[in-house]
Structures are given as structure tokens and as C-alpha cells.
Protein backbone atom coordinates (compact mmCIF):
# COMPACT_ATOMS: atom_id res chain seq x y z
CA UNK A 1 16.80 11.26 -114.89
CA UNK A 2 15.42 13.88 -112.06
CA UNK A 3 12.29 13.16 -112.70
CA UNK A 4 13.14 8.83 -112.83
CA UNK A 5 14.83 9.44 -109.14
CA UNK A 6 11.59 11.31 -108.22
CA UNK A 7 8.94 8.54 -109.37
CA UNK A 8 11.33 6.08 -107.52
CA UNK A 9 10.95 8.17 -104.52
CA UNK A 10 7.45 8.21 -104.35
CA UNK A 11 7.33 4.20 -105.29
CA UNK A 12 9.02 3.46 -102.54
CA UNK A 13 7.38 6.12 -100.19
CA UNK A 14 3.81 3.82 -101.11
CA UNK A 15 5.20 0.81 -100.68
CA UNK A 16 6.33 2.12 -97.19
CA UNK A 17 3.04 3.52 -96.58
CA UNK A 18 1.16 0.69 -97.42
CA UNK A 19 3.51 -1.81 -95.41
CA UNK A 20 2.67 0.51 -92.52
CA UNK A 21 -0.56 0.42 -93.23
CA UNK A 22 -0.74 -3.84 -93.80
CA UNK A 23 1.50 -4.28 -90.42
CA UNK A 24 -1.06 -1.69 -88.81
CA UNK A 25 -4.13 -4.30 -89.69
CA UNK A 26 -2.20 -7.44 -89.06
CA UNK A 27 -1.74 -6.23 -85.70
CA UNK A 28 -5.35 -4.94 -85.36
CA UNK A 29 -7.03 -7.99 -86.83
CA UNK A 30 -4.36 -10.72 -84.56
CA UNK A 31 -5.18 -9.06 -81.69
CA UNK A 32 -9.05 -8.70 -82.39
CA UNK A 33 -8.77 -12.31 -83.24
CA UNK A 34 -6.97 -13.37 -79.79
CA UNK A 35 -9.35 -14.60 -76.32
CA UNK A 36 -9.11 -11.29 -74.14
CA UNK A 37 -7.49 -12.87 -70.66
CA UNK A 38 -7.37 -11.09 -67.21
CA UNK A 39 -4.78 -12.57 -64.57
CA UNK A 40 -3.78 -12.36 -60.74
CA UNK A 41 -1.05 -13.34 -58.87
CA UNK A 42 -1.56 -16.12 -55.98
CA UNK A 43 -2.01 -13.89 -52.75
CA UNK A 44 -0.89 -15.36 -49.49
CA UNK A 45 -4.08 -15.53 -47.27
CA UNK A 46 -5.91 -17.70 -44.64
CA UNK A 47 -9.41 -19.11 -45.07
CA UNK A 48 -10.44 -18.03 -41.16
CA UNK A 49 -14.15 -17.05 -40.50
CA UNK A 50 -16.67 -16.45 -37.95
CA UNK A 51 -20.45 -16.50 -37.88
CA UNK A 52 -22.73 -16.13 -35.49
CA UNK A 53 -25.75 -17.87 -35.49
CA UNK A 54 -28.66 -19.00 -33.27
CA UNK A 55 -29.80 -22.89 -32.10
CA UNK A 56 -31.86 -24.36 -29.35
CA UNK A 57 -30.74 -26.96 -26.48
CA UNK A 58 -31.83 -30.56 -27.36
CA UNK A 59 -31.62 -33.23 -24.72
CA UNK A 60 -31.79 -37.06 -25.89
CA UNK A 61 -34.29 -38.88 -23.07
CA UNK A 62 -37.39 -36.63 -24.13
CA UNK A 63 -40.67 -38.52 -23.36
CA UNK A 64 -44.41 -37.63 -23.12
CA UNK A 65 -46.55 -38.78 -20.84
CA UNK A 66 -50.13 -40.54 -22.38
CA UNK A 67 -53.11 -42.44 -21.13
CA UNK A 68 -54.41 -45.10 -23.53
CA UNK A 69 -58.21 -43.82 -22.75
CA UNK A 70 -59.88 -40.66 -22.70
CA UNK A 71 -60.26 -38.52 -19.59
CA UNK A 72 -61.41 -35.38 -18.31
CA UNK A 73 -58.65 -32.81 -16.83
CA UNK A 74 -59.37 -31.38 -13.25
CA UNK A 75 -56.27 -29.87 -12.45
CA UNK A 76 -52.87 -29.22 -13.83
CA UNK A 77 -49.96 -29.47 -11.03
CA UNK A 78 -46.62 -28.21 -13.08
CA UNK A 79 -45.63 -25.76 -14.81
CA UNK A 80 -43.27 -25.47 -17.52
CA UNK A 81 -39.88 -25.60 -16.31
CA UNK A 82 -40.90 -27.68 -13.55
CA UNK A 83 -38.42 -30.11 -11.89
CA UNK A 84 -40.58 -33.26 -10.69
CA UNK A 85 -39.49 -36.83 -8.90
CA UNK A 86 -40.81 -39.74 -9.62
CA UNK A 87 -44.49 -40.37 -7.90
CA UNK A 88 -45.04 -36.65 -8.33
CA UNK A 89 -48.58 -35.73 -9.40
CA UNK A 90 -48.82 -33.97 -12.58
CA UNK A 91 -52.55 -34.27 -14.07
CA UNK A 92 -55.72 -34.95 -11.69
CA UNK A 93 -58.67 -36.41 -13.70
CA UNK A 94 -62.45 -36.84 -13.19
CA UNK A 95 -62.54 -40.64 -12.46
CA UNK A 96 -66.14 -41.20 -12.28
CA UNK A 97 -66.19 -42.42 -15.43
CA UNK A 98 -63.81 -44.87 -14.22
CA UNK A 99 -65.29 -45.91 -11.71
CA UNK A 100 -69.18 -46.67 -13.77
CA UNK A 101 -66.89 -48.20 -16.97
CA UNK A 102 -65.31 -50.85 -14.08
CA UNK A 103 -68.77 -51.23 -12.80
CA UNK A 104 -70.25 -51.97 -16.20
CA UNK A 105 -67.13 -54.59 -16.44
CA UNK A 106 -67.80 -55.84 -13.25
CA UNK A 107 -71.71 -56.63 -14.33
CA UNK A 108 -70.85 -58.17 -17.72
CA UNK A 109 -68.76 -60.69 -15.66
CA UNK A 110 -71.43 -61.61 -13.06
CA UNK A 111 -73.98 -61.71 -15.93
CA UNK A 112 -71.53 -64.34 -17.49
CA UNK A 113 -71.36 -66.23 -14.42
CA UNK A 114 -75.01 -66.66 -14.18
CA UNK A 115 -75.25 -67.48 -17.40
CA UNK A 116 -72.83 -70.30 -16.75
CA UNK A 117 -74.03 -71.46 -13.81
CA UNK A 118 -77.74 -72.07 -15.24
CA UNK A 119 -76.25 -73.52 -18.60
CA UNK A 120 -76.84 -77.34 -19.09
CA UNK A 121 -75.26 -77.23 -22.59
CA UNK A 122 -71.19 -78.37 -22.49
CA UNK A 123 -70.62 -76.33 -25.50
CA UNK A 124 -72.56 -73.13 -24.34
CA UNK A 125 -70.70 -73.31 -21.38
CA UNK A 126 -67.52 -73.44 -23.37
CA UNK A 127 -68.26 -70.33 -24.91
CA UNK A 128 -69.99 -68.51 -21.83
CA UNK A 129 -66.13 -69.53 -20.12
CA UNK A 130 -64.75 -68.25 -22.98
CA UNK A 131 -65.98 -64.82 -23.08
CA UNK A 132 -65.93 -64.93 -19.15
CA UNK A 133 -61.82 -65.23 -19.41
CA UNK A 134 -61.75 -62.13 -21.77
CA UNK A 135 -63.63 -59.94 -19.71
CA UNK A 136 -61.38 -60.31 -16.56
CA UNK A 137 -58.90 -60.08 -18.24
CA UNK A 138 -59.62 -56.67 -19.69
CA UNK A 139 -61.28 -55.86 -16.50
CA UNK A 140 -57.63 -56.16 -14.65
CA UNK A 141 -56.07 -54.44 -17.95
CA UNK A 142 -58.01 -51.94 -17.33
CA UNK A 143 -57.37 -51.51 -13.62
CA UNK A 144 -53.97 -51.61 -14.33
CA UNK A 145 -53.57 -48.53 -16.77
CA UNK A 146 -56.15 -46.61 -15.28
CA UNK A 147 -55.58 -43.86 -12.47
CA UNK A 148 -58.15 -45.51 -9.98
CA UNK A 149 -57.20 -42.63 -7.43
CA UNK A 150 -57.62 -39.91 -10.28
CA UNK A 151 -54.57 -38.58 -10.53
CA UNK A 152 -51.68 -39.00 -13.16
CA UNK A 153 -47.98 -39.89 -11.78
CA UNK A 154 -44.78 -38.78 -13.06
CA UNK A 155 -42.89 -42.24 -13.45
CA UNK A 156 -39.66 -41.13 -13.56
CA UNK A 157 -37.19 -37.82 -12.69
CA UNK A 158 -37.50 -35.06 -15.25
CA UNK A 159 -37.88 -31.32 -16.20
CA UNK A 160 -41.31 -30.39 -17.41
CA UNK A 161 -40.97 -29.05 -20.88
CA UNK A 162 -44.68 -28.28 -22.09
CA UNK A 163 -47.57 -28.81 -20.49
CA UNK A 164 -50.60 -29.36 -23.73
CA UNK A 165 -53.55 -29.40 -21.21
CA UNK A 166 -55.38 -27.13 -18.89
CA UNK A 167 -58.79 -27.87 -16.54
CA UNK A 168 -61.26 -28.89 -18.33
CA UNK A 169 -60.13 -30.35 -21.49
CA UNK A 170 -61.18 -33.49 -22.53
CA UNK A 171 -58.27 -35.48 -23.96
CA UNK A 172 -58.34 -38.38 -26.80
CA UNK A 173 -56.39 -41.62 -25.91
CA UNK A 174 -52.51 -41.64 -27.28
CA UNK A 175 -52.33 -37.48 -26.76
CA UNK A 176 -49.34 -36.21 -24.80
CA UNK A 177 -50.86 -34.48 -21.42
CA UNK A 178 -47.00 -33.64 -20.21
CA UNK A 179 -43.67 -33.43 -22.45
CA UNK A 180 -40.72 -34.19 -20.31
CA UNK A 181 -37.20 -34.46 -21.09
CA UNK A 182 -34.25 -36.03 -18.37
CA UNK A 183 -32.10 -33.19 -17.61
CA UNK A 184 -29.31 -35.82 -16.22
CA UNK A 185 -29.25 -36.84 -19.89
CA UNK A 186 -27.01 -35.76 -22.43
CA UNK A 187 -28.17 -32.27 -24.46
CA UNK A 188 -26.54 -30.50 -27.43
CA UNK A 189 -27.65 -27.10 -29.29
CA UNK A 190 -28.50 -27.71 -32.66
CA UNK A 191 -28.48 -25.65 -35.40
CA UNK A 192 -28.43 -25.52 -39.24
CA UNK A 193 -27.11 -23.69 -42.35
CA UNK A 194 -27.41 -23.83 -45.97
CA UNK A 195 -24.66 -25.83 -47.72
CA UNK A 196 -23.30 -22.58 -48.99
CA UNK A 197 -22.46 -21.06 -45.52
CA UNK A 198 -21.65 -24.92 -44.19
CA UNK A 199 -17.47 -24.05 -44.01
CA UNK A 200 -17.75 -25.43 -40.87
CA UNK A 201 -16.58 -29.07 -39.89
CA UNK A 202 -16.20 -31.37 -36.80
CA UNK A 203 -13.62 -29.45 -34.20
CA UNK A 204 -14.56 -25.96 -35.19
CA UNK A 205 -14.58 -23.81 -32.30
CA UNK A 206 -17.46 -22.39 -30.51
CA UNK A 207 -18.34 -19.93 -28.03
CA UNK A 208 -21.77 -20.67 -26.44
CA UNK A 209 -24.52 -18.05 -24.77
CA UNK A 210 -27.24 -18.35 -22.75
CA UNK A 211 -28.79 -17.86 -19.44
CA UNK A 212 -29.63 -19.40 -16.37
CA UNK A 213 -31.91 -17.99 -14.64
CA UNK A 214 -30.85 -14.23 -14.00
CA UNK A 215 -27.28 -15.08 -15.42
CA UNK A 216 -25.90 -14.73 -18.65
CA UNK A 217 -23.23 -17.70 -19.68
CA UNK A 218 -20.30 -18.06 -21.97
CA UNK A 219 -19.07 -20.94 -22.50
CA UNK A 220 -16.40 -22.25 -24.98
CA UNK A 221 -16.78 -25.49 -27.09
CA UNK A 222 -16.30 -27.44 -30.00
CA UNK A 223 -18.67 -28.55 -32.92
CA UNK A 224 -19.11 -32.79 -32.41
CA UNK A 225 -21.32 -33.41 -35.31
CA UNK A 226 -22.55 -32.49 -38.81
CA UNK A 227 -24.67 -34.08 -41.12
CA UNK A 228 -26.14 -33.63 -44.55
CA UNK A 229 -30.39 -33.12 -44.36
CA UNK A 230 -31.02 -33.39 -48.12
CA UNK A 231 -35.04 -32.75 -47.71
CA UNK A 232 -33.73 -29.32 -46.47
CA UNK A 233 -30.77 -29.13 -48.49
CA UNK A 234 -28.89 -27.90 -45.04
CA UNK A 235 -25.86 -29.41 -42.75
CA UNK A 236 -27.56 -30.06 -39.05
CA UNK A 237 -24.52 -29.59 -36.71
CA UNK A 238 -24.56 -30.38 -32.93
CA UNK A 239 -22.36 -28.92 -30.13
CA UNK A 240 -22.11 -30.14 -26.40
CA UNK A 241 -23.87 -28.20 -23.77
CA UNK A 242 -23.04 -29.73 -20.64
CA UNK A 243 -25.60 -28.07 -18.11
CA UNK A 244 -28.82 -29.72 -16.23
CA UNK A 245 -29.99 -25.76 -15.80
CA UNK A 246 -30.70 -25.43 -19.95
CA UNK A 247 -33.96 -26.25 -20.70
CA UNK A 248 -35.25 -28.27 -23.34
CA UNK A 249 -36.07 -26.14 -26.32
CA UNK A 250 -34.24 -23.41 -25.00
CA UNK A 251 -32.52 -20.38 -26.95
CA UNK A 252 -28.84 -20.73 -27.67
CA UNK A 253 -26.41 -18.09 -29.49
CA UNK A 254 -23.44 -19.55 -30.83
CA UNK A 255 -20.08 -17.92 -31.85
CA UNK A 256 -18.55 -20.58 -34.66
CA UNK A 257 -15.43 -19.68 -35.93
CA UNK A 258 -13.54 -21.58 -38.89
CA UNK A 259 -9.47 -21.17 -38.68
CA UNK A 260 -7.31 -22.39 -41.19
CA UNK A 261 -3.10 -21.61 -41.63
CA UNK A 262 -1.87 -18.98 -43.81
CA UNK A 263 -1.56 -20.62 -47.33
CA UNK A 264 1.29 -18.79 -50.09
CA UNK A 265 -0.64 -19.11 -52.90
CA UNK A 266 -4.19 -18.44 -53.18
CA UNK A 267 -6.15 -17.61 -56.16
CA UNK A 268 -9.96 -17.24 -56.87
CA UNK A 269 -12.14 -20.87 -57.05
CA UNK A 270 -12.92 -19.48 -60.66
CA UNK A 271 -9.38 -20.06 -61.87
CA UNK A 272 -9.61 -24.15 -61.39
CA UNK A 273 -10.10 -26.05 -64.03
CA UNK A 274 -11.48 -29.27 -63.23
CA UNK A 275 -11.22 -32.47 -65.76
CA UNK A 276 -13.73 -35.36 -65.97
CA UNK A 277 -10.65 -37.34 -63.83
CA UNK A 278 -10.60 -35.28 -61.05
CA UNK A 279 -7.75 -33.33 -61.51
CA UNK A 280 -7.46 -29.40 -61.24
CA UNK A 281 -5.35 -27.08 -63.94
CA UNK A 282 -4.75 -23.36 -63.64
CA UNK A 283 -3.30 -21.14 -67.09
CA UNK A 284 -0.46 -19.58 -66.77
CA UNK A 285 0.19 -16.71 -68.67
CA UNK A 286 4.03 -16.83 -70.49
CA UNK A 287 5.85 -14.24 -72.64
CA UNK A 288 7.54 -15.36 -75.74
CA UNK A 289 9.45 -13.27 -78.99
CA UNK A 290 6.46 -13.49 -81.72
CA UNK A 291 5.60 -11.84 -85.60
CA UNK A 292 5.13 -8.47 -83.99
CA UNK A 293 6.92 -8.22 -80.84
CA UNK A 294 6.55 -9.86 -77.29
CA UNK A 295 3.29 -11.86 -77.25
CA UNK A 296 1.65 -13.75 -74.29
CA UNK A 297 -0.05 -17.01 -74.15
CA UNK A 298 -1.44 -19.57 -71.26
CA UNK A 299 0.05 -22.45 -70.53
CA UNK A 300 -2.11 -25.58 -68.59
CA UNK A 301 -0.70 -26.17 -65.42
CA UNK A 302 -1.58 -29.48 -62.63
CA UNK A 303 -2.26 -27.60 -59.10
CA UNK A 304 -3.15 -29.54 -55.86
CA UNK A 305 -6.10 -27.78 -53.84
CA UNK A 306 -4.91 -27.80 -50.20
CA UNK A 307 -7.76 -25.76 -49.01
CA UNK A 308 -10.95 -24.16 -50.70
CA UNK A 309 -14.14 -22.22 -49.77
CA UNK A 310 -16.54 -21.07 -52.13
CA UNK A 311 -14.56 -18.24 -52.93
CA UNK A 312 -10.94 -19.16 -52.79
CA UNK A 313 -8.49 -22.35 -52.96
CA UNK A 314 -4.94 -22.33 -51.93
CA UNK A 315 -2.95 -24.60 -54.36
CA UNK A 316 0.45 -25.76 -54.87
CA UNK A 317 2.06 -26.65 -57.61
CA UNK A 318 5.67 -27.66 -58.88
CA UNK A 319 7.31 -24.86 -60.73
CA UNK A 320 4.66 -22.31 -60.11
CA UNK A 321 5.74 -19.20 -57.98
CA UNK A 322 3.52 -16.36 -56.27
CA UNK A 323 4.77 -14.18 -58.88
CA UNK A 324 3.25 -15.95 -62.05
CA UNK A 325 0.41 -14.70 -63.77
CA UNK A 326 -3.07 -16.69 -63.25
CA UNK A 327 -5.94 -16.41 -65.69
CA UNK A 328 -9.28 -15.78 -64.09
CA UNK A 329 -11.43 -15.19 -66.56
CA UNK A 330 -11.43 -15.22 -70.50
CA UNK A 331 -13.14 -13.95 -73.54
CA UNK A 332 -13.65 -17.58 -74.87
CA UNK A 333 -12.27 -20.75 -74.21
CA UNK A 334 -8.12 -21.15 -74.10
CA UNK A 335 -6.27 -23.84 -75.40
CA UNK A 336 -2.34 -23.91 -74.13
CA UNK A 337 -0.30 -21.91 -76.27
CA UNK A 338 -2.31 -19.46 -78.43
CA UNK A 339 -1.77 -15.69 -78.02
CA UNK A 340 -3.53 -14.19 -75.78
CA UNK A 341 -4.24 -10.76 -75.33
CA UNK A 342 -4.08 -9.48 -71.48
CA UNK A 343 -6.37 -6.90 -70.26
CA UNK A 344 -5.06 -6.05 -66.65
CA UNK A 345 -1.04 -5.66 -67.32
């Protein structure tokens, strides 16, 4: 009978040890089975940033100032930076080879009238007549666009921006000798970044420097324009830079800053899910009673982004508090309602 009791004993002392032992690996192989989940609470935050960055003043009337022949450069009469009137010399040429191309002109068109004048033929005389027409009227073309006086006129009031020539140069018809810009006209700095620094939009503020003459200027702004340049795959913005003492061209610093209100939940961009439809999810991570104790497991929530960067959104969401559990990353994909095991609690 002692001995009965003590085989009973030990029975039941196996069968513990083994249930022990079979709850031990349930547990182990559940939980090495389950996606491995980290989560965050929404933070309460603002999206404001600053940048500084540089650009260059750009006015709209910029012009350059040709001649539709060649011609010889004698002397250059601006500078860069120049202010000039209209009638203002800016270029003098060598116009003697004007003056023997007019001549040549000249004698084609007395040749023709000879020609015409000891013609007995109607339909020679036709032609002669003809030809006569089209050489005066090059002839007073010519007159026309050509400096007779040999020197080159500004035609209307400016800034000099460049000046491409210097004495001696011999320049091709169509080149720019002078690039001008109106200084009464309206300018803006430009200036560019890459779509992942572009937070910026239409109304940002902006704190402008640059000098005039010996003077260093601040001056406080808005940006008035942005625009997508897919060749460069960067946003072109433009801000308002109301000054006729900027050059064209010139160097511009820029202070931009990007303020936004101070949203109560916040959680990283990596957290959104995004469907096919446009809509955005978040899981939340819930505690229920399961087989072996408390377990966890996500639950697919609808969020509306108010605000986003590349790093963060601020969302909003019925039911959702700052004090709920957010996954941002996983081991594997999650489907609402299977365990989870969470690494960061």
C-alpha cells in the first residue's frame, strides 16, 4: 500500500513536470510564432522649421542689346553696374566698313540705272526695275539699322548688367554686346531646393540679406511663388525684393522659416498606413485575457493627417487618445487582431 501511495506520488509529480514543461513550450513556441511590434505614444509637437539658404535677384524686363551685322569694337563706355538713359552711348564701332558696304550699295544702284536707261528691251527693263527696287530698299534697310555715326545707343533706361565685349573684338551679327535689365521693373530672388527639403509653401516667412553699396540690409518678406521643375527634380520659389539698388544677378541670403500650430497627437510618417483609396490607418495595440495570461494585439484604426513632413504627421482620429499605443514598426506584416508580441513595454 506504501509503496502504491509512493508510485502515485511520483505519477503525478511527472505529469506535473511535464505539464510544466508543455505550458513552458506553448508559451515559447506562441510567442516565437507572434510579429515582434514596437509602439509610441502620439507626442504633442509643432512642425516649425527654418533654413537658410542662398538665391540671386532676378528682375523681369532683362534685354540685350544686338546689331544684326558684324562690327568691329573701338571702345566700351559702361561698366557693369552702370545706370544709363536712353541716347546714352554704350559701344563705339569702326564704321568704315559701313561706310565702303553703303558705297558698294550705292554703285550697284547707279549701275542699275544705267543699265536701264540704255535698255531698249520692255522686259529687260522690267527686270533691271526690278532688281533696282530691291537694292534701295536694302540700301535704306541698311541705313536704318546701321550706326552711321559709329556709335551704339542705349534705347531705353536701364542698369548695365554684363558687358560681353571689350576693344577690339570683332562681333558676329545676333551676339549680345550689352545685357541690361530695367531696374524700375519688378525683381524677385530666386532660389531652389530638392523636393525633400521643399516644406516650404506660398506665405512662408522670410528674412532677406544683402547689400547696397557699403550697407548691409535686412529685410522681412514672404515667399509669392513655388513651382515644380521636374528636369531638375527641384521646387523654384520666388520672393519679392522691392529695391531699384539690387542688381541683376546679385547675391541674396534668405532666412525661410516654416511655422505650423502645436498638433496633440503626432506620431512618426512610418506608422501610416496608406490603402489603394486614399485613406490612412494606424495599429493600435489592445490588451485582452488570452490562453496564457494578458496578451496584446493591433487593432486597424482610420486617422485623418492634418499636417505631415517627411518625418512626422499629426493625425486625429475618433476614439484614439495620446495615451494609446501606436505600432511603428513590425517583424512582419499585421493583420487586426493576432497576438502580438511588444518589444518596448
Amino acid at each position: 500500500m506504501h509503496d502504491a501511495k509512493r508510485l502515485l506520488n511520483k505519477f503525478a509529480l511527472g505529469v506535473a513536470i511535464v505539464l510544466v514543461v508543455c505550458t513552458f513550450l506553448s508559451k515559447t513556441i506562441a510567442a516565437s510564432l507572434m510579429p515582434a511590434v514596437e509602439v509610441i505614444n502620439p507626442v504633442r509637437m509643432d512642425f516649425t522649421v527654418s533654413d537658410e539658404c542662398d538665391g540671386e535677384a532676378i528682375y523681369d524686363r532683362v534685354y540685350g542689346i544686338t546689331c544684326d551685322f558684324p562690327l568691329k569694337v573701338v571702345k566700351v563706355a559702361v561698366a557693369s553696374g552702370n545706370t544709363v538713359r536712353a541716347g546714352d552711348v554704350l559701344v563705339e564701332i569702326d564704321s568704315r566698313e559701313y561706310h565702303l558696304e553703303m558705297k558698294r550699295k550705292e554703285l550697284n544702284i547707279l549701275k542699275l540705272k544705267n543699265m536701264i536707261a540704255q535698255s531698249i528691251d520692255s522686259g529687260i527693263i522690267a527686270e533691271l526695275t526690278l532688281q533696282l527696287e530691291i537694292e534701295e530698299e536694302e540700301l535704306n534697310i541698311y541705313k536704318e539699322i546701321y550706326p552711321t555715326d559709329g556709335k551704339i545707343y542705349a534705347d531705353m533706361d536701364g542698369s548695365v548688367y554684363k558687358v560681353n565685349v571689350k576693344p577690339g573684338d570683332t562681333i558676329e551679327p545676333g551676339r549680345a554686346l550689352i545685357e541690361m535689365y530695367d531696374s524700375t521693373s519688378a525683381s524677385n530672388v530666386i532660389f531652389s531646393l530638392y523636393e525633400i527639403e521643399a516644406v516650404y509653401g506660398i506665405g512662408d516667412k522670410v528674412v532677406l540679406n544683402y547689400t547696397e553699396g557699403n550697407w548691409t540690409i535686412k529685410k522681412e518678406t514672404e515667399i509669392a511663388g513655388k513651382t515644380y521643375d521636374a528636369e531638375t527634380n527641384t521646387y523654384i520659389y520666388s520672393v519679392p525684393i522691392e529695391s531699384e539698388h539690387v542688381r541683376h544677378r546679385q547675391p541674396v541670403s534668405l532666412h525661410i522659416t516654416h511655422e505650423t500650430p502645436i498638433y496633440d497627437m503626432v506620431v512618426p510618417y512610418g506608422a501610416i498606413i496608406s490603402t489603394s483609396d486614399t485613406q490612412n490607418y494606424v495599429f493600435v495595440v489592445n490588451e485582452r485575457r488570452g490562453l496564457f495570461g494578458t496578451e496584446h494585439y493591433p487593432k486597424l484604426v482610420w486617422v485623418e493627417i492634418i499636417d505631415s513632413n517627411f518625418q512626422y504627421a499629426a493625425i486625429s482620429a475618433r476614439n484614439m487618445t495620446a495615451s494609446d499605443d501606436i505600432v511603428i514598426s513590425s517583424s512582419r506584416y499585421l493583420t487586426s487582431g493576432e497576438s502580438v508580441k511588444v518589444t518596448n513595454r
